[in-house]
Protein backbone atom coordinates (compact mmCIF):
# COMPACT_ATOMS: atom_id res chain seq x y z
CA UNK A 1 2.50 -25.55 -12.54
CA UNK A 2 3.55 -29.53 -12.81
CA UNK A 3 4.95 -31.31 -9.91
CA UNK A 4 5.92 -33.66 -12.13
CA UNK A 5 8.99 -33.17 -14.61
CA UNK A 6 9.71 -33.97 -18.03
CA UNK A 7 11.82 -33.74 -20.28
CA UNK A 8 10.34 -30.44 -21.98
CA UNK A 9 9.94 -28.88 -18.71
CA UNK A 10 12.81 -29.50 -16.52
CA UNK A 11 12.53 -29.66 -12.80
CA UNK A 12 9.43 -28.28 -10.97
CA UNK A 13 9.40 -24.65 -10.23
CA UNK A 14 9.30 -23.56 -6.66
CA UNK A 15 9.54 -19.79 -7.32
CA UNK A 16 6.84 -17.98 -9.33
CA UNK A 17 7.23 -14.17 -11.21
CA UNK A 18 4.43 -11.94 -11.58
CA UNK A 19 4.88 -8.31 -12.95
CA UNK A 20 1.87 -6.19 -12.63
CA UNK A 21 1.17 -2.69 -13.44
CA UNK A 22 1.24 -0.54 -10.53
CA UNK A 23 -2.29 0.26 -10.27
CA UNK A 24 -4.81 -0.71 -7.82
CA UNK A 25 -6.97 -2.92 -10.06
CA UNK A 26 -4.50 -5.40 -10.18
CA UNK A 27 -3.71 -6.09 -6.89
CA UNK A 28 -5.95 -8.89 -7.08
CA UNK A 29 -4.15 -10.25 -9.42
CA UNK A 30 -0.98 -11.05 -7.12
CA UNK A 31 -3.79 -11.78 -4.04
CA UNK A 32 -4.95 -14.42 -6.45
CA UNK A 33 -1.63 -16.05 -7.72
CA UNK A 34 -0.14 -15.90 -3.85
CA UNK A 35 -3.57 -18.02 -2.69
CA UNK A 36 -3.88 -20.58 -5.65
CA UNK A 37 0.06 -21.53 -5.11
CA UNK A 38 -0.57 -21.72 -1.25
CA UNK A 39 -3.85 -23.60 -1.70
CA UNK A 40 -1.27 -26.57 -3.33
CA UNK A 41 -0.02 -27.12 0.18
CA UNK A 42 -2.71 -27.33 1.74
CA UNK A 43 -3.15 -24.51 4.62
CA UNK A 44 -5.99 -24.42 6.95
CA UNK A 45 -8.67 -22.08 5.85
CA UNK A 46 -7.81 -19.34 8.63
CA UNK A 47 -3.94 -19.34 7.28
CA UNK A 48 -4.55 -18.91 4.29
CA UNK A 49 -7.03 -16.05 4.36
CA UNK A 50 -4.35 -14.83 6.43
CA UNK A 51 -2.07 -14.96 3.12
CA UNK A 52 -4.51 -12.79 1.14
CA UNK A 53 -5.07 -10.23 3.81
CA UNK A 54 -1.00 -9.82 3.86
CA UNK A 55 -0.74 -10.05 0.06
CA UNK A 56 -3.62 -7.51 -0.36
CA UNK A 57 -1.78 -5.29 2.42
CA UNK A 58 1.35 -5.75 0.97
CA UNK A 59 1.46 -4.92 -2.88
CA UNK A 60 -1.63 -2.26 -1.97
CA UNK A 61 1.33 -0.31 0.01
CA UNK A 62 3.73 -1.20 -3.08
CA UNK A 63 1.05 0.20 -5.35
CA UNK A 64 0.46 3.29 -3.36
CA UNK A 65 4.14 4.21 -3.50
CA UNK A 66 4.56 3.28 -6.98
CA UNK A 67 5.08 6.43 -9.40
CA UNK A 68 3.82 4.08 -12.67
CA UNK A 69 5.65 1.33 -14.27
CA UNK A 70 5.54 -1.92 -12.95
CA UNK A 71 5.85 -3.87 -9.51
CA UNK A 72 7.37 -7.34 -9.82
CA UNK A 73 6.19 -10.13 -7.24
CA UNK A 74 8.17 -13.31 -6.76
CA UNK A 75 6.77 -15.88 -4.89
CA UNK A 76 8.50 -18.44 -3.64
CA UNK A 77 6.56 -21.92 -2.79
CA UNK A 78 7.94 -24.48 -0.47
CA UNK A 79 6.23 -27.73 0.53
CA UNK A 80 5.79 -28.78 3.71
CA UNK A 81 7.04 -32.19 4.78
């Protein structure tokens, strides 16, 4: 994800879509994506395995209710000033 815009990409996106299967194996996945958008602002090392506790909490519960399909994650990134 750019910071920077141009003209073939518009505006920089703050919000960020994953849609993962609702199985167990890819809970990583959204563990992963939550911690590499986080890392961009530059958390303390204690917050942000914080984040991947609560993200591995979080869409493990989703996943457990889950009867199949999908589970869609939206993550929405704001920068600290």
């Amino acid at each position: 994800m750019s910071e920077h815009p141009t003209a073939e990409s518009g505006p920089p996106q703050r919000t960020v879509g994953l849609e993962i299967p609702a199985e167990f194996r890819f809970v990583s996945m959204a563990r992963v994506a939550a911690a590499s958008l986080a890392a961009e602002l530059d958390p303390a090392i204690d917050d942000l395995e914080d984040l991947r506790v609560a993200v591995n909490e979080l869409v493990g519960i989703l996943v457990e209710a889950a009867t199949g399909g999908t589970i869609l994650i939206r993550i929405d990134r704001k920068s600290v000033v």
